[in-house]
Protein backbone atom coordinates (compact mmCIF):
# COMPACT_ATOMS: atom_id res chain seq x y z
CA UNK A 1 -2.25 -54.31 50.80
CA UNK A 2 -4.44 -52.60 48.24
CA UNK A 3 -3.60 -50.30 45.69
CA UNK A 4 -5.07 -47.27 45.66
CA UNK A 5 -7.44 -45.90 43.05
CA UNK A 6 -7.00 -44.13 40.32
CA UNK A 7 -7.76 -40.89 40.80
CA UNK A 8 -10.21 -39.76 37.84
CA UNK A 9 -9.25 -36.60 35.00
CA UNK A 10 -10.04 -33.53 36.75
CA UNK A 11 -12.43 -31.63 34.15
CA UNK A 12 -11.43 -28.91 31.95
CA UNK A 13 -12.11 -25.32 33.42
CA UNK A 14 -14.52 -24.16 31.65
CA UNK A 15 -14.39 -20.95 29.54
CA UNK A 16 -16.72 -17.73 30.47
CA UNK A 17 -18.45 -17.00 26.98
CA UNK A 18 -16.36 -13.52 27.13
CA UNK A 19 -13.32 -15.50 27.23
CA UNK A 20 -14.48 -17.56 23.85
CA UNK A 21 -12.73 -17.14 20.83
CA UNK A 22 -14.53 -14.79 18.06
CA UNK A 23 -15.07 -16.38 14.70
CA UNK A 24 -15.74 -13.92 11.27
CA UNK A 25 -18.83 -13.78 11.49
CA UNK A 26 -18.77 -12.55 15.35
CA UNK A 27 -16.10 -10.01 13.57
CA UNK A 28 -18.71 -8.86 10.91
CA UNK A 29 -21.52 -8.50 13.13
CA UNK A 30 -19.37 -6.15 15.20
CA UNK A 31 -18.39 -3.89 12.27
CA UNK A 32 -21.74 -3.70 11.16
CA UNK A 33 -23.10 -2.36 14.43
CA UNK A 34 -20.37 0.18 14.58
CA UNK A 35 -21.01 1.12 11.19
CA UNK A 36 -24.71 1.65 11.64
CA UNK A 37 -23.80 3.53 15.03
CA UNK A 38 -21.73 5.86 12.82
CA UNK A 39 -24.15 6.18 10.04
CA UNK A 40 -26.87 7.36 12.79
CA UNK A 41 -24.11 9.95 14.33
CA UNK A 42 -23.82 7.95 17.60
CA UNK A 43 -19.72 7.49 16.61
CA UNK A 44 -17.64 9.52 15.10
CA UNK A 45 -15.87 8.86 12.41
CA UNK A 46 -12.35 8.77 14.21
CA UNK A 47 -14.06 6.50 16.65
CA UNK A 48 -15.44 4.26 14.31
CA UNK A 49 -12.04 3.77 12.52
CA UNK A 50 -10.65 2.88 15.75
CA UNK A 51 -13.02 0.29 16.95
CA UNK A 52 -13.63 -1.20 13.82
CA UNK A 53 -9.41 -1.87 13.12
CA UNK A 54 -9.63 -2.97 16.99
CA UNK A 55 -13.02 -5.32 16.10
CA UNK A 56 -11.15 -6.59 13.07
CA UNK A 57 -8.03 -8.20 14.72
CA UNK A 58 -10.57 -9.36 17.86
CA UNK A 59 -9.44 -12.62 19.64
CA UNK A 60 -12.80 -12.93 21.77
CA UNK A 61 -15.92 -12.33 21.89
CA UNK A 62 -15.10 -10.04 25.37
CA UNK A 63 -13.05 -7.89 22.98
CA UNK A 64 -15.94 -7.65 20.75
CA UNK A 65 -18.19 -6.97 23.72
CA UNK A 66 -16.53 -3.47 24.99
CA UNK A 67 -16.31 -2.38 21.48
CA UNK A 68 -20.01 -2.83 20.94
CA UNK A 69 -21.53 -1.73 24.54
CA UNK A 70 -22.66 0.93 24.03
CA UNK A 71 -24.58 1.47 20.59
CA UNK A 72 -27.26 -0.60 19.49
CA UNK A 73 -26.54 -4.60 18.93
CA UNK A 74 -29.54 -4.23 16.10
CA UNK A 75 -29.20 -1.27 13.51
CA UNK A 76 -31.93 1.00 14.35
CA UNK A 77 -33.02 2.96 11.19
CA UNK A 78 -35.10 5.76 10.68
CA UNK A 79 -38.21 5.07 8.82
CA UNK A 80 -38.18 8.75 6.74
CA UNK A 81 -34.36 8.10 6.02
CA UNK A 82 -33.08 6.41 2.76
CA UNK A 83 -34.21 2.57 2.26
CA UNK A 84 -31.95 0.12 1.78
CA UNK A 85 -31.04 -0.97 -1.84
CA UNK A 86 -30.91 -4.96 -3.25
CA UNK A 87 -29.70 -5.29 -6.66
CA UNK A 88 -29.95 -8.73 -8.01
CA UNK A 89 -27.79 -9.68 -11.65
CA UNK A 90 -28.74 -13.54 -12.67
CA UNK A 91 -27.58 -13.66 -15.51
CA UNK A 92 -27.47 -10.73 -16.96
CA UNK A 93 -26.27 -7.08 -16.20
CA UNK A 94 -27.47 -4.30 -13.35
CA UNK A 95 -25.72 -1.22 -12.65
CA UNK A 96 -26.65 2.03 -10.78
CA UNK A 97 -25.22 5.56 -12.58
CA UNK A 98 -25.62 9.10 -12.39
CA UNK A 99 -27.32 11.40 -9.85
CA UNK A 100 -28.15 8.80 -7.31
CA UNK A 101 -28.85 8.60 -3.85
CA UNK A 102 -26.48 6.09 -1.85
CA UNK A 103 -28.58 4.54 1.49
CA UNK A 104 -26.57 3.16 4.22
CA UNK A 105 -26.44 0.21 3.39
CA UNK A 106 -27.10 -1.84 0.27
CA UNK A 107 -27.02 -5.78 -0.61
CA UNK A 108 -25.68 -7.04 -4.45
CA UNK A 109 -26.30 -10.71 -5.32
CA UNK A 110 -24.59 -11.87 -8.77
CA UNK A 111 -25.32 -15.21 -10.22
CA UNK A 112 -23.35 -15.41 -13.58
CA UNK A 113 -23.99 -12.16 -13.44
CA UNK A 114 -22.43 -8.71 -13.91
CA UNK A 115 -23.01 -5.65 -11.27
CA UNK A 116 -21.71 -2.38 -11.43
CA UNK A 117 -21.89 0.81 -9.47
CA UNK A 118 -21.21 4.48 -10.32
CA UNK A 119 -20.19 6.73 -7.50
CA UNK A 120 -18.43 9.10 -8.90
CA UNK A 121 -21.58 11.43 -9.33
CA UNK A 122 -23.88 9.46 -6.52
CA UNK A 123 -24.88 11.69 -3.61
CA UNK A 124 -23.42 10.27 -0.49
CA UNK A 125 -25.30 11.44 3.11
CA UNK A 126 -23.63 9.21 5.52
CA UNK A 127 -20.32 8.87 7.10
CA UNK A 128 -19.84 5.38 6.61
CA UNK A 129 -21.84 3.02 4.11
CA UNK A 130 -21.59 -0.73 3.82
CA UNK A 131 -22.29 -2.94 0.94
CA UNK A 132 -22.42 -6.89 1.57
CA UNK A 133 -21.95 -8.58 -1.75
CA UNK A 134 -22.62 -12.02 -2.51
CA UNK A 135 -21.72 -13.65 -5.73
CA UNK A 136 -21.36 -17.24 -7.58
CA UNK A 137 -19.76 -16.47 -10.63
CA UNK A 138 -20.37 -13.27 -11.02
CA UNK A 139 -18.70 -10.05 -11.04
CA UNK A 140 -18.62 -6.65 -9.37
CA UNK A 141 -16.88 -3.29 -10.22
CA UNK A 142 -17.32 -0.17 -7.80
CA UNK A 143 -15.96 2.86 -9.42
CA UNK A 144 -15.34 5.33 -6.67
CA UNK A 145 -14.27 9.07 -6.74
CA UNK A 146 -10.51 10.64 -5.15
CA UNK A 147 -10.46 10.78 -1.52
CA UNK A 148 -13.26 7.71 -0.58
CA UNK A 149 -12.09 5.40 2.31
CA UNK A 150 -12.61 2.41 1.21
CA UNK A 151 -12.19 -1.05 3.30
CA UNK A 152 -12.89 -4.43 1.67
CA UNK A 153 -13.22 -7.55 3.71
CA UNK A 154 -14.93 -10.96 3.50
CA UNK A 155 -14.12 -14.68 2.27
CA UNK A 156 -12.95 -14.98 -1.16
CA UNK A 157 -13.44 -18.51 -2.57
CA UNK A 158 -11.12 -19.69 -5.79
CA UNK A 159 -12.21 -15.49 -6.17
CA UNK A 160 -10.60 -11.86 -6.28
CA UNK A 161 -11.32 -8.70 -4.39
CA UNK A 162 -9.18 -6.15 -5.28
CA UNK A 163 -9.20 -2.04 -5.07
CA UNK A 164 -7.19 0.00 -7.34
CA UNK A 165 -7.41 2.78 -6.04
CA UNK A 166 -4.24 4.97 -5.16
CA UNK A 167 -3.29 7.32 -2.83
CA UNK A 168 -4.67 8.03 1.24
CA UNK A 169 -8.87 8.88 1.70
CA UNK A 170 -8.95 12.25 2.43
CA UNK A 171 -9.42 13.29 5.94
CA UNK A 172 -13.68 13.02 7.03
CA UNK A 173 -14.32 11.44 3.73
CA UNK A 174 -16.83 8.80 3.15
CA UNK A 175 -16.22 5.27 4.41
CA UNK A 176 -17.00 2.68 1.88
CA UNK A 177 -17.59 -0.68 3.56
CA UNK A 178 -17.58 -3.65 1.15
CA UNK A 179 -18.12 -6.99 2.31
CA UNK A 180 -17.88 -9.87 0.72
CA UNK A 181 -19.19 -13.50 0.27
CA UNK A 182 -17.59 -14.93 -3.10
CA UNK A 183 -17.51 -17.75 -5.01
CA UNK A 184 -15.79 -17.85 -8.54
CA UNK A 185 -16.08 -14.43 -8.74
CA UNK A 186 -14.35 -10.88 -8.34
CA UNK A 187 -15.01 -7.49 -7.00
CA UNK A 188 -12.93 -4.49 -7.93
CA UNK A 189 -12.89 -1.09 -6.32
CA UNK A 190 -11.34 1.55 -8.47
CA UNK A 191 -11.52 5.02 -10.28
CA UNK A 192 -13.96 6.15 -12.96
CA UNK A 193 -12.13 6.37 -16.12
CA UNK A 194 -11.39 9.72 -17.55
CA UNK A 195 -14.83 9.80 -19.91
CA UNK A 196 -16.80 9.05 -17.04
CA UNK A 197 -15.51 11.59 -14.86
C-alpha cells in the first residue's frame, strides 16, 4: 500500500498593489501633491485639511490612491509664479527677514549650521506652503505670526521638532507645511518676540 504524497504549500495570495501597505514616504508624496493642488486653487483649503489628516493616518497605498485621483501626481507650477527658494547654512548662519515674498514651496539644508526664517512681516500668496528641511547638526527656528496653521511632520533622529506656538490658526489662514529630515538637530516653530513684532 503506498502512502500518499505530500501535498505541496499552497502559495500565498498575492496582494493587489492597492492593497499594499503605505510606507512615509508614500505618506509624504501624498501630502505634497495635495498641497501643491491647493496652492494652484484646485482644493480648497477645507478639502485639503481633510485629505491630508486622512493621507496622514493611510494604511495603503489604495487609501492614498482616492485621495490623490484627481489632482496632479507631479506639482505643476506656473512658470510667471514665485520660484522656489533653497537656503543652504554649512557652517555658518542664513536667515530670510523683512518684506519678503514666501513661494510655495522652499527647501533648507543645515550642516552645523544655523537657519532662520522671519514671517512675521513676509508676504504670504498661497493657501498652503511647504518647507522640507534637512539638517545634520544644525538648527532651524521659524518665527511665525498669530493665526498661521502650522503642521510639522517628518523623522527626527537623536533630534527635536517642536512648535510653540499657542492657541487655534485662525479660520482660512495660511497653512505652514514643515517637513522634516533630521539628524542631531532641531527645528522650532514659534512667535516673533515682542521687538520683532
Amino acid at each position: 500500500m503506498t502512502e500518499p504524497e505530500p501535498r505541496s504549500a499552497e502559495p500565498a495570495p498575492r496582494l493587489r498593489p492597492a492593497e499594499l501597505r503605505a510606507s512615509d514616504s508614500d505618506r509624504d508624496r501624498a501630502v505634497e501633491a495635495l498641497a501643491s493642488a491647493a496652492g494652484e486653487g484646485r482644493l480648497t483649503l477645507e478639502e485639503y485639511t481633510e485629505r491630508s489628516n486622512a493621507a496622514l493616518k493611510a494604511r495603503t497605498l489604495g487609501e492614498l490612491t482616492a485621495l490623490t485621483a484627481d489632482v496632479p501626481a507631479v506639482p505643476m507650477r506656473d512658470v510667471a509664479g514665485p520660484a522656489d527658494v533653497e537656503m543652504t547654512a554649512i557652517l555658518g548662519n542664513e536667515s530670510r527677514k523683512g518684506a519678503w515674498v514666501v513661494p510655495p514651496h522652499l527647501t533648507v539644508r543645515s550642516v552645523l549650521g544655523d537657519c532662520h526664517l522671519e514671517m512675521q512681516h513676509a508676504v504670504i500668496r498661497q493657501e498652503v506652503t511647504t518647507i522640507d528641511v534637512t539638517a545634520r547638526f544644525g538648527a532651524m527656528t521659524i518665527y511665525v505670526p498669530d493665526g498661521i496653521d502650522v503642521r510639522l511632520s517628518g523623522r527626527a533622529v537623536l533630534s527635536a521638532k517642536s512648535s510653540e506656538l499657542s492657541g487655534e490658526p485662525l479660520p482660512g489662514a495660511p497653512v505652514l507645511v514643515v517637513r522634516c529630515n533630521l539628524f542631531c538637530s532641531a527645528v522650532n516653530v514659534r512667535r516673533p518676540a515682542r521687538y520683532m513684532r
